[in-house]
Structures are given as C-alpha cells and as structure tokens.
N, C-alpha and C. Protein backbone atom coordinates (compact mmCIF):
# COMPACT_ATOMS: atom_id res chain seq x y z
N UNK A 1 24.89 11.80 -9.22
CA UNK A 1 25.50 13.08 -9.56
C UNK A 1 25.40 14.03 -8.36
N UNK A 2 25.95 14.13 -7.14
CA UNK A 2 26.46 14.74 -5.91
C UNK A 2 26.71 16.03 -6.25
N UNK A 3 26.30 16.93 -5.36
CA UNK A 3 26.39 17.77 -5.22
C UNK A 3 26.23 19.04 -6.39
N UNK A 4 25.11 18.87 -6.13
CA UNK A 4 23.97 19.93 -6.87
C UNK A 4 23.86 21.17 -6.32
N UNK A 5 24.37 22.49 -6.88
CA UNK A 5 23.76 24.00 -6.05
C UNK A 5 22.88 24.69 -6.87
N UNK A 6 22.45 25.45 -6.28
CA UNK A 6 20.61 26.40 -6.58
C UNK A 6 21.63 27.70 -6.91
N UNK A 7 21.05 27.69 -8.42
CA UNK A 7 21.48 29.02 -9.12
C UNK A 7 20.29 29.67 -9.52
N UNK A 8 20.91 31.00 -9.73
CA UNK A 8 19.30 32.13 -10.37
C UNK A 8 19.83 32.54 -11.49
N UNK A 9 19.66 32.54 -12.61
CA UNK A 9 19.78 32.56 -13.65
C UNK A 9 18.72 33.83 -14.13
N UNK A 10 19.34 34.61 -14.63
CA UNK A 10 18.27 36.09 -14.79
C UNK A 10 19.04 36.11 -16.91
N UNK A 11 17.88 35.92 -17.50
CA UNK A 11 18.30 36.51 -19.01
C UNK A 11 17.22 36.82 -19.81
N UNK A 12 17.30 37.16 -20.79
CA UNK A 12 15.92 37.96 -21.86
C UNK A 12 16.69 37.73 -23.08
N UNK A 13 15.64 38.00 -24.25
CA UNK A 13 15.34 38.44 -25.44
C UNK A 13 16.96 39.62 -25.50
N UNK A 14 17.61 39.28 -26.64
CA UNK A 14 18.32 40.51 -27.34
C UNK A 14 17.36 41.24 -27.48
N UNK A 15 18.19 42.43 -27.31
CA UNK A 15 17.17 43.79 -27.72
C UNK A 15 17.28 44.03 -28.90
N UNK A 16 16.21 44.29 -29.60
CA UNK A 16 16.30 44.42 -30.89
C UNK A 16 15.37 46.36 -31.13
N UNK A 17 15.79 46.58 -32.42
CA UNK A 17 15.47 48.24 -32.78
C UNK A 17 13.23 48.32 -32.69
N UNK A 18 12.61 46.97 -33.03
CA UNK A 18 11.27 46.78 -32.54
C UNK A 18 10.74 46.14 -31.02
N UNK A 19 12.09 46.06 -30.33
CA UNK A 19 11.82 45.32 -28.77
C UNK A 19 12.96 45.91 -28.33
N UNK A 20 13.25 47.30 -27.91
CA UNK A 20 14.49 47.87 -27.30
C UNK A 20 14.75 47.19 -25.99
N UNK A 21 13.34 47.12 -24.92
CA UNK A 21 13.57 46.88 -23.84
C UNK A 21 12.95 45.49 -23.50
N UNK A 22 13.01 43.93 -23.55
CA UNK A 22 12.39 42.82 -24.08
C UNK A 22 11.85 42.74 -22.61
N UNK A 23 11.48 41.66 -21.83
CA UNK A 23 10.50 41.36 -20.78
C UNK A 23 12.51 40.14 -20.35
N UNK A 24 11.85 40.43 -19.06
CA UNK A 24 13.38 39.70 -18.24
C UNK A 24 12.53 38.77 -17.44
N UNK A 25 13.48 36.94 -17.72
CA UNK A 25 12.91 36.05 -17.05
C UNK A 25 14.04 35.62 -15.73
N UNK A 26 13.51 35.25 -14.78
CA UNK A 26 14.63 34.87 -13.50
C UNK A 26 14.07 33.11 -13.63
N UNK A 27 14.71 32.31 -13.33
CA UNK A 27 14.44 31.13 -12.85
C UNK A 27 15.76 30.57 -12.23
N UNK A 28 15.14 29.50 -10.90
CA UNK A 28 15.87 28.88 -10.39
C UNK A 28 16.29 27.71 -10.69
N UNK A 29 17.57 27.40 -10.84
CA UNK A 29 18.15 25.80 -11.15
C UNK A 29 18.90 25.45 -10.63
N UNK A 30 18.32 24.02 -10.65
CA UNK A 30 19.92 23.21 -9.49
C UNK A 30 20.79 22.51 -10.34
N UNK A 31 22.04 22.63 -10.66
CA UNK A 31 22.86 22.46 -11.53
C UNK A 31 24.35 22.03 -10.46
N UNK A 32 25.36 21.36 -11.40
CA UNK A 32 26.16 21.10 -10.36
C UNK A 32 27.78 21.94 -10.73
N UNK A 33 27.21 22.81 -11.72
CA UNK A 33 27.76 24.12 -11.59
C UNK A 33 27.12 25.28 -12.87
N UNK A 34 27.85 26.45 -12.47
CA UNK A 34 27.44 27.57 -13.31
C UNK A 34 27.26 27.31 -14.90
N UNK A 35 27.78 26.70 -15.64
CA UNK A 35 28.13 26.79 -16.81
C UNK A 35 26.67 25.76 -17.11
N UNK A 36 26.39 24.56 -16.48
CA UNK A 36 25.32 23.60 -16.31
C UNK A 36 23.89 24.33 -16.54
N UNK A 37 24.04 25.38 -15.11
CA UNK A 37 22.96 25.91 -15.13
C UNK A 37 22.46 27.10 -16.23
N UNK A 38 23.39 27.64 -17.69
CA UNK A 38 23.01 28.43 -17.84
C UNK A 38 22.35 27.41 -19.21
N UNK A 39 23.27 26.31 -18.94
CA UNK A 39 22.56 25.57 -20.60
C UNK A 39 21.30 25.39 -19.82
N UNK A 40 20.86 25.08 -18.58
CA UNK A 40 19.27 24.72 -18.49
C UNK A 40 18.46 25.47 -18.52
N UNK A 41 19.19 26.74 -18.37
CA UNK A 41 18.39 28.14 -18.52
C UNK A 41 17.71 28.42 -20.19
N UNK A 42 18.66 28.12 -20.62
CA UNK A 42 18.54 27.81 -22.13
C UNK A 42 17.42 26.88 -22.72
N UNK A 43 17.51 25.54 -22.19
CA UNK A 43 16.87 24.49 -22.35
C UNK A 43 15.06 24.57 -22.03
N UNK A 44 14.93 25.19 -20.77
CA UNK A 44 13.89 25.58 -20.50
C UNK A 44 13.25 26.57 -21.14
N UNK A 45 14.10 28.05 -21.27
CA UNK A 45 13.36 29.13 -21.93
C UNK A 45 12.93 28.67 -23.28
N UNK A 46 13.20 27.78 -23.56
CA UNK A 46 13.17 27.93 -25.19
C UNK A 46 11.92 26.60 -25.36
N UNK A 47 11.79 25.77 -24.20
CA UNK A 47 10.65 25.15 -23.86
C UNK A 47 9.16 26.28 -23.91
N UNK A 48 9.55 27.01 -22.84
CA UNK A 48 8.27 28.16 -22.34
C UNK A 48 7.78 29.10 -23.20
N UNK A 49 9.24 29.61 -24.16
CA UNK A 49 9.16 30.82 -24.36
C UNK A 49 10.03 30.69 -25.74
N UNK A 50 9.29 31.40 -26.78
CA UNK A 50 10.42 31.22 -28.14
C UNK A 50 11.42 32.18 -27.96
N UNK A 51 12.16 31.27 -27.25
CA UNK A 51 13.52 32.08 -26.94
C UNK A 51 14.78 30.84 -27.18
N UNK A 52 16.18 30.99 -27.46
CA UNK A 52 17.04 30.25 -27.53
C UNK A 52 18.14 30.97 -27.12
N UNK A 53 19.51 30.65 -27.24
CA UNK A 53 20.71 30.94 -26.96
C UNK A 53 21.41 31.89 -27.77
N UNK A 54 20.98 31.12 -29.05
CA UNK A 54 21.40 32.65 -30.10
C UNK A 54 20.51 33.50 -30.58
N UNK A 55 19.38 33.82 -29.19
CA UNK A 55 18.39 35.23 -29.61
C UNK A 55 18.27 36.05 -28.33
N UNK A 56 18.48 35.06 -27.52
CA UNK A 56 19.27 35.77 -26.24
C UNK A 56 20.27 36.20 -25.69
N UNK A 57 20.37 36.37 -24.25
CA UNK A 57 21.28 36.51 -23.90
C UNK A 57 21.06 36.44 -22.19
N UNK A 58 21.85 36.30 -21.32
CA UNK A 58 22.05 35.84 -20.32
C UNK A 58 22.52 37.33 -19.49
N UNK A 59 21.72 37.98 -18.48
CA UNK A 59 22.22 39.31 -17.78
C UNK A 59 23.14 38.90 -16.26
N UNK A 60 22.70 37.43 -15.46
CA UNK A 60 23.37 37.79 -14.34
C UNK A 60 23.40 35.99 -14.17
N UNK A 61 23.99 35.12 -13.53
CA UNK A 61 23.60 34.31 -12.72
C UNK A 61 24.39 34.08 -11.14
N UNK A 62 23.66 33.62 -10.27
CA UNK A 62 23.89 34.19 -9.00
C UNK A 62 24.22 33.01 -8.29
N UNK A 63 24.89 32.05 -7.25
CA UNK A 63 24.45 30.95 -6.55
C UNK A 63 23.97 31.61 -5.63
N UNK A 64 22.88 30.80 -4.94
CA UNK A 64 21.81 31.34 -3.84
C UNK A 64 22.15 30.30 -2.55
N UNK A 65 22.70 30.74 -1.22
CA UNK A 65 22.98 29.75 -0.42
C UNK A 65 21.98 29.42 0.57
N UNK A 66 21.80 28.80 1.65
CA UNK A 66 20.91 29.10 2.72
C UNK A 66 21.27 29.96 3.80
N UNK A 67 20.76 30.28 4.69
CA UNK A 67 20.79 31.14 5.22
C UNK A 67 21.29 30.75 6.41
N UNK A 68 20.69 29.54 6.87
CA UNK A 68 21.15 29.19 8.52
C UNK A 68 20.95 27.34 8.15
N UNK A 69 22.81 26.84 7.50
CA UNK A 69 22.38 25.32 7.40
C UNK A 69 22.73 24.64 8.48
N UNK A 70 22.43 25.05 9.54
CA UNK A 70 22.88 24.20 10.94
C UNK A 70 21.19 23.55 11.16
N UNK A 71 20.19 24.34 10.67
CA UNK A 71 18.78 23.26 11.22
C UNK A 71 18.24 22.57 10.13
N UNK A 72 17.67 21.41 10.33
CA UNK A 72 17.00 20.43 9.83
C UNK A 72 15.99 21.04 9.48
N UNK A 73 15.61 20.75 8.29
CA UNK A 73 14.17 21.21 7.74
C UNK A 73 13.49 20.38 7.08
N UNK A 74 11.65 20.54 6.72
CA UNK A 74 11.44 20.08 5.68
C UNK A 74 10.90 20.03 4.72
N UNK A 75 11.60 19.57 3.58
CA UNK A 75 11.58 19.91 2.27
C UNK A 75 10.55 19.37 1.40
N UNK A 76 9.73 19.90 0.53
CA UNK A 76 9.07 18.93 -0.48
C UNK A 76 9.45 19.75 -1.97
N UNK A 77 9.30 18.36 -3.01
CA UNK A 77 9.91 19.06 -3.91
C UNK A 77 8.76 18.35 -4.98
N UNK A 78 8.23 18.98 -5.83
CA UNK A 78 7.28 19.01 -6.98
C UNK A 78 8.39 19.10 -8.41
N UNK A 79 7.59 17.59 -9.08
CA UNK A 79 8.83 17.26 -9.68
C UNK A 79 7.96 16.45 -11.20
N UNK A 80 8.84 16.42 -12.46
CA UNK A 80 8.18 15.49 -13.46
C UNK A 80 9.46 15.17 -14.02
N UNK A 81 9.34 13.25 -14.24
CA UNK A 81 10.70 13.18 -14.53
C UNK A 81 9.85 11.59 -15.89
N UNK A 82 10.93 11.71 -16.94
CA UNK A 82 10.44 10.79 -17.93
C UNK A 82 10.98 9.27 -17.70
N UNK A 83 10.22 8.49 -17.80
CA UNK A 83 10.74 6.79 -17.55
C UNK A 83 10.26 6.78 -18.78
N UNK A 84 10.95 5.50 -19.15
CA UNK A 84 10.85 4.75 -20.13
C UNK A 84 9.45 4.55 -20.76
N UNK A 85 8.09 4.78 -20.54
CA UNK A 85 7.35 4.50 -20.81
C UNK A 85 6.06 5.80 -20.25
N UNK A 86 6.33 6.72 -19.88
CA UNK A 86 6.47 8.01 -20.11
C UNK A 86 6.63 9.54 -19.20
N UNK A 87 5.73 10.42 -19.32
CA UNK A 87 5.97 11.41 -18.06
C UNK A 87 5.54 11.33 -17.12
N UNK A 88 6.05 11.86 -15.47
CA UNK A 88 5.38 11.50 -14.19
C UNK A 88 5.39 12.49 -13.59
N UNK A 89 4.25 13.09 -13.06
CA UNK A 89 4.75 13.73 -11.56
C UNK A 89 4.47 13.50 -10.69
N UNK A 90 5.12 13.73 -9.59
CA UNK A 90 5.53 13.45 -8.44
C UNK A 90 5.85 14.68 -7.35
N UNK A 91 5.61 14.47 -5.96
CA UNK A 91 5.34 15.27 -5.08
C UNK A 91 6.38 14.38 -3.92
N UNK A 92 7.44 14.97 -3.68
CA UNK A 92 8.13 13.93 -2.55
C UNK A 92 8.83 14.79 -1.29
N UNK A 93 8.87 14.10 -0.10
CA UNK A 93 9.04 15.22 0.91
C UNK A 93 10.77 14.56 1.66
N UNK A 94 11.39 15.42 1.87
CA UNK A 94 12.97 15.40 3.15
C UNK A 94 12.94 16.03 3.66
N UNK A 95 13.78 15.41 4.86
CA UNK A 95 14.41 16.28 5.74
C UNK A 95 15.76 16.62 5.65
N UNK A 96 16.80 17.31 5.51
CA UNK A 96 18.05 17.65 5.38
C UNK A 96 18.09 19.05 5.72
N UNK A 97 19.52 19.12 5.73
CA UNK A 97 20.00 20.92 6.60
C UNK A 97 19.67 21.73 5.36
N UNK A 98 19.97 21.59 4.05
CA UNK A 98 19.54 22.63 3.38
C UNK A 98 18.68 22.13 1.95
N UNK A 99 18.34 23.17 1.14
CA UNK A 99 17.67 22.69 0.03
C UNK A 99 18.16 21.70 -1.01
N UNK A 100 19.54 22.18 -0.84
CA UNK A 100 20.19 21.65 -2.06
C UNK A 100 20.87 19.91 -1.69
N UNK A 101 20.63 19.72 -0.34
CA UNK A 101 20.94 18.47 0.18
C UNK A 101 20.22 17.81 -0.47
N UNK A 102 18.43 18.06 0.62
CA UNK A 102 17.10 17.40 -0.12
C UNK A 102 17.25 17.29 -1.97
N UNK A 103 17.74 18.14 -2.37
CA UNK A 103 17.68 17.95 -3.93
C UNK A 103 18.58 16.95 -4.09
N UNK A 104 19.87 16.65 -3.38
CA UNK A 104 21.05 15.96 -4.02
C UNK A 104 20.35 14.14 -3.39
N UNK A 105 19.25 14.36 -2.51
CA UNK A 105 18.56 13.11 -1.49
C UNK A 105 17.31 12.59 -3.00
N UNK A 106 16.75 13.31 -3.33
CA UNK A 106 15.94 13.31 -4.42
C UNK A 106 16.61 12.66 -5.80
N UNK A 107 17.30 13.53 -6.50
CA UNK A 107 18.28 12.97 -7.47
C UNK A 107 18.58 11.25 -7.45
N UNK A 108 19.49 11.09 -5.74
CA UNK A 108 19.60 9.85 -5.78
C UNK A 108 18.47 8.80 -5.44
N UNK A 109 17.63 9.03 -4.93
CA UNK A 109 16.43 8.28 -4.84
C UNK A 109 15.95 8.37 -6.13
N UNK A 110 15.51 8.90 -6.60
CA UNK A 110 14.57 9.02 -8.45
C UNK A 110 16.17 8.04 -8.86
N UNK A 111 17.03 7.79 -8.68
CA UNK A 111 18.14 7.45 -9.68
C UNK A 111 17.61 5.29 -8.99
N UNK A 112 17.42 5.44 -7.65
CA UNK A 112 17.29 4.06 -7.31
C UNK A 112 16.18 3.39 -7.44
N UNK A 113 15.36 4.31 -7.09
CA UNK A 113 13.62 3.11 -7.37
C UNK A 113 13.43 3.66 -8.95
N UNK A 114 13.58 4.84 -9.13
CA UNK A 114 13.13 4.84 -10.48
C UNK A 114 14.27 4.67 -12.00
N UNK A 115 15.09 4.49 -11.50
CA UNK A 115 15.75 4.51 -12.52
C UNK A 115 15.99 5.54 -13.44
N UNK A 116 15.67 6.75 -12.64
CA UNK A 116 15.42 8.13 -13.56
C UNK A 116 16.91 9.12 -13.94
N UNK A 117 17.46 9.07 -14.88
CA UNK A 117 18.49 10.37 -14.98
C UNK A 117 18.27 11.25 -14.52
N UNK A 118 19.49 11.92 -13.79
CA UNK A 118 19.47 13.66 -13.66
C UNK A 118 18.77 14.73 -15.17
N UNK A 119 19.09 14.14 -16.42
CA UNK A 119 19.15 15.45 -17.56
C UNK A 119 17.10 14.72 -17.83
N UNK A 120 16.37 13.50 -17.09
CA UNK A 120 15.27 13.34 -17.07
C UNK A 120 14.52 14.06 -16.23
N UNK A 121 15.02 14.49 -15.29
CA UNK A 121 14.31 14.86 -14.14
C UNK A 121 14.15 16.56 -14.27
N UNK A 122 13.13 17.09 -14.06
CA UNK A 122 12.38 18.56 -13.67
C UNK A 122 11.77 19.07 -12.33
N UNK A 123 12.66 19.58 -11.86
CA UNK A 123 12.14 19.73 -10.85
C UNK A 123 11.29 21.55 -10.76
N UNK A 124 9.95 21.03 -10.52
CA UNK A 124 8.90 22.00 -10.80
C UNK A 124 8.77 23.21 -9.68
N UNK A 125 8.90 23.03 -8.47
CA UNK A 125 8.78 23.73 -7.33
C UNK A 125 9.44 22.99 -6.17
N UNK A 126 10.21 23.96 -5.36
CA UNK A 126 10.64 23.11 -3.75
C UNK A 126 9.74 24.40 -2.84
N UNK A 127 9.77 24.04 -1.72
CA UNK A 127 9.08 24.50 -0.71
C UNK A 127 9.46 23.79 0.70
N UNK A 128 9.43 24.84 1.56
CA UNK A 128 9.68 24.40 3.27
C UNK A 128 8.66 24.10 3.73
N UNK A 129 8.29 22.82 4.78
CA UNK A 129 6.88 22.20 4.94
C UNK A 129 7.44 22.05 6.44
N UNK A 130 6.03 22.37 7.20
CA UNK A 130 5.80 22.34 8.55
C UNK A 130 5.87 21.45 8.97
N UNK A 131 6.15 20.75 10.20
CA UNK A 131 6.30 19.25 10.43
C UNK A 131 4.43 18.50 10.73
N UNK A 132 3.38 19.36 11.07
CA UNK A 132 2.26 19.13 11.14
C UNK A 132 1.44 18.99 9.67
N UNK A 133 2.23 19.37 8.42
CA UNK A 133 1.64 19.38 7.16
C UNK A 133 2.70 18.53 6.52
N UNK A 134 3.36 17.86 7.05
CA UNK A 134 4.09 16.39 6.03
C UNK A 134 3.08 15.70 5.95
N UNK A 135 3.23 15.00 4.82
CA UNK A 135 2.13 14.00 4.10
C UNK A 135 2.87 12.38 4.02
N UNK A 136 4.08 12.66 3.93
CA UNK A 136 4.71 11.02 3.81
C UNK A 136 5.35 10.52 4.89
N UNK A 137 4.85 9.32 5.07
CA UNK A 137 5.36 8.61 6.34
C UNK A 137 7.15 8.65 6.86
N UNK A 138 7.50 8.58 5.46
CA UNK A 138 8.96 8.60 6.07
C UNK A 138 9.91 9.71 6.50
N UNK A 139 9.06 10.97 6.10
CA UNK A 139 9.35 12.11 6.29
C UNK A 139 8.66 12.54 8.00
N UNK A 140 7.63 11.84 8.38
CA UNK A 140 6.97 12.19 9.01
C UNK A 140 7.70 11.55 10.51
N UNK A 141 8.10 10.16 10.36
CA UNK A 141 8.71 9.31 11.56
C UNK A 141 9.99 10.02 12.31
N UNK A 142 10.66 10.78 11.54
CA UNK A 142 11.53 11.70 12.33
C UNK A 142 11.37 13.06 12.38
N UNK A 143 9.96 13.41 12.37
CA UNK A 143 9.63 15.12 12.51
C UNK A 143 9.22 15.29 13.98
N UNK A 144 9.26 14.10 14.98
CA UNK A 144 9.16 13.75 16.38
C UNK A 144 10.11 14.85 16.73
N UNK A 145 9.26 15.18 18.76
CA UNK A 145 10.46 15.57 19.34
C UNK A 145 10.92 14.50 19.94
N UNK A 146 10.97 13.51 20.27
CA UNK A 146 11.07 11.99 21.01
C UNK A 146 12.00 11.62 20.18
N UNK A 147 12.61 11.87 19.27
CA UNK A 147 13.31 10.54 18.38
C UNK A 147 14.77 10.91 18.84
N UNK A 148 14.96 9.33 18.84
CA UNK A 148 16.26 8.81 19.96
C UNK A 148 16.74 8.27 18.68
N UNK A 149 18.22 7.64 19.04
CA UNK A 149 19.38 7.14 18.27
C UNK A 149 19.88 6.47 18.48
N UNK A 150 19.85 5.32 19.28
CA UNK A 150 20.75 4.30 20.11
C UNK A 150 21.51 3.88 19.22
N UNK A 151 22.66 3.85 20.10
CA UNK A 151 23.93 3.59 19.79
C UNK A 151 24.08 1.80 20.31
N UNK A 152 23.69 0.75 19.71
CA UNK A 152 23.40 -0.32 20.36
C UNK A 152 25.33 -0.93 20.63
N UNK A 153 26.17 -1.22 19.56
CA UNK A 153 27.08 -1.78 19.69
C UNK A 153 28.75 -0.74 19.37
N UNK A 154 28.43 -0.19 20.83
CA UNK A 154 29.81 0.86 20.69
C UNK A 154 31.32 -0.11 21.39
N UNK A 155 32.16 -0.10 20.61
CA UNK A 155 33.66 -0.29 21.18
C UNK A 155 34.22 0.70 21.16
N UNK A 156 34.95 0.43 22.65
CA UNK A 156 35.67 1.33 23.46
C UNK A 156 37.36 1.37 22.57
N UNK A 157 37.82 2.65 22.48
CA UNK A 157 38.83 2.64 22.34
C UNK A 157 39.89 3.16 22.89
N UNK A 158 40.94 2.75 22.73
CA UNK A 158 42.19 3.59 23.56
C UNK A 158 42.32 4.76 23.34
N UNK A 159 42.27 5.94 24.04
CA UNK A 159 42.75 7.22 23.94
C UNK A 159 43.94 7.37 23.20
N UNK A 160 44.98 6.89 23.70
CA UNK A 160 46.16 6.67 23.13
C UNK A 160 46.70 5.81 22.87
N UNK A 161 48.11 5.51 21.47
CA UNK A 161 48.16 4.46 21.14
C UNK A 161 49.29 3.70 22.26
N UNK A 162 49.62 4.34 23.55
CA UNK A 162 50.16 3.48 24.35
C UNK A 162 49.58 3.16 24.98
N UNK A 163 48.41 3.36 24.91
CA UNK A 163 47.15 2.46 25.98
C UNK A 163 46.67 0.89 25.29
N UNK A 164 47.01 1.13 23.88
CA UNK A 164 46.42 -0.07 23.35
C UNK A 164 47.31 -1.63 23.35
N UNK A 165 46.38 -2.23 23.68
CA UNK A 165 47.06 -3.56 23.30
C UNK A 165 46.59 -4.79 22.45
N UNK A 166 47.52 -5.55 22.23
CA UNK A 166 46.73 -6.22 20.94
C UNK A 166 45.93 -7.53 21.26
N UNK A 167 46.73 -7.94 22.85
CA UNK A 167 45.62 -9.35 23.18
C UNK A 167 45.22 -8.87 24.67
N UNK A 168 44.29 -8.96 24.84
CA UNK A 168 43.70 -9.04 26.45
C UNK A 168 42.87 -9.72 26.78
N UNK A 169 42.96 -10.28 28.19
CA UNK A 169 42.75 -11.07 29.02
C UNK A 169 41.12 -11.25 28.83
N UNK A 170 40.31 -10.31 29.02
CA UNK A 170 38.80 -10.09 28.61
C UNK A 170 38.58 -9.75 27.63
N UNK A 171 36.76 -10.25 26.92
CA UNK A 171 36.26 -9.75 26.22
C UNK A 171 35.44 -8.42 26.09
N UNK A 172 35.09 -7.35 25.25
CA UNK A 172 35.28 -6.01 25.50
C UNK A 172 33.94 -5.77 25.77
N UNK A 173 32.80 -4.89 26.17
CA UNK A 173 31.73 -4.53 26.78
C UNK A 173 31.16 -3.58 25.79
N UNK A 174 30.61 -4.10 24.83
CA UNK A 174 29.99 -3.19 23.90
C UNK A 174 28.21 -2.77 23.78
N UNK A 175 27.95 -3.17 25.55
CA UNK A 175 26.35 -2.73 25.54
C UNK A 175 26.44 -2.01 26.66
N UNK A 176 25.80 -0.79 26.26
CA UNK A 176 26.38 0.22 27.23
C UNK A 176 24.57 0.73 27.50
N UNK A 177 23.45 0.73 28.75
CA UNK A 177 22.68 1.08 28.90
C UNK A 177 22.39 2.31 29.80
C-alpha cells in the first residue's frame, strides 16, 4: 500500500451544556489519504479515550510535509503490529529522503518478512537518529562517508538514433575502471 502521507488530525469531545469547552487531542497519522486518516483518528481515540465519531467531532486536519526532502536521513520508527499468533513490538531503523518514505520502506518490509497488514500495524513513535546512534546493521552500512556505488556493467549508448547500428564489427566494452 504505496504511498502513505503524515496527517495531524486535531478533534475533541462535542461540547456539551456540562463540558462547554472539552480537552482537544492532536495526533499524527500516516494514512494514504485524508478521509483514511480521520477514520484512524477515530479508531484510536476511542481506543485511548471514551470518545467515538458520533460524540465527537473533528476541528482541523492538516498534511504535514518535510521541510528539506533533498537529504537522506535517519529514521527509526517504534511500532506494534498483530501476527497471527499475537502482539509485537518492534523498533526498526531507515534511511530515506523523508519520513513518509521510511514509513512507506516499513509498511513494505512488515508486509514481507512478517506478513503483517497495513490496518495491523501501529505505528507508535518515528524519530530522526544520528548516524553515531543507529543500532541496526543495515541502517548502519550506509551511514559511511566512504560508501561508493560501482557501476560494474555499463553499456554505452548512442547519443543519437543515427549513430546506432544494429550489427558491429566488435564486441562492446562494458568494464569501465
């Protein structure tokens, strides 16, 4: 389920004539759109808080973007998701340009080793992690400044398609050091 965005979801308690002014909850959800996120808003409050849909009401919801997604960051995300045999949590770390990547990197990983649904999964807290305080190896092997990319088997192509031809004389040079 691709492409997940981080909404803020702000709603309370109807006001009622013994609670004029009720207590206002904000929470963040990653939903893969507005309408998604207000049923989880729902779903949750009424987990936390004896609150539901028809005693509330919903004041604002916002999408929240990043700020600068041109750098790599990294992400850990605090999480409890139900398998078949019962609840788990879990603490897992990425790297990606923004939050909502790492979330959409998460999703599909919990979907491959664990076999976990999106409407299973809770995600408890995300947070930005220093590259000296990653804890998991695979997060950790590209938090290098050293890390290279070789390009081992590149073919050359024609600029243009009157440069190309379909048989030639040689075979083509695809190790380039």
């Amino acid at each position: 389920m691709p492409g997940f965005r981080l909404y803020q979801v702000i709603g309370r308690k109807a006001p009622t004539p013994l609670d004029p002014e009720p207590e206002i909850y904000r929470m963040k959800i990653f939903a893969p759109n507005e309408v998604v996120a207000r049923s989880r808003f729902w779903y949750f409050m009424h987990q936390y808080r004896k609150m539901k849909k028809t005693t509330g009401e919903i004041l604002d919801v916002n999408e929240l973007r990043e700020k600068n997604p041109r750098i790599v960051s990294n992400y850990a995300i605090w999480l409890r998701y139900n398998s078949r045999s019962g609840t788990h949590n879990m603490y897992r770390e990425y790297r990606a340009l923004t939050l909502t990547n790492a979330v959409d990197q998460m999703y599909s990983e919990m979907a491959g080793r664990h076999r976990a649904r999106p409407r299973s999964i809770q995600i408890i807290r995300t947070a930005t992690v220093a590259d000296k305080d990653l804890k998991r190896v695979a997060a950790m092997q590209f938090a290098r400044d050293d890390v290279k990319f070789p390009l081992p088997h590149r073919i050359v192509r024609a600029p243009e398609k009157k440069f190309k031809s379909t048989f030639l004389a040689n075979r083509p040079n695809t190790c380039f050091h």
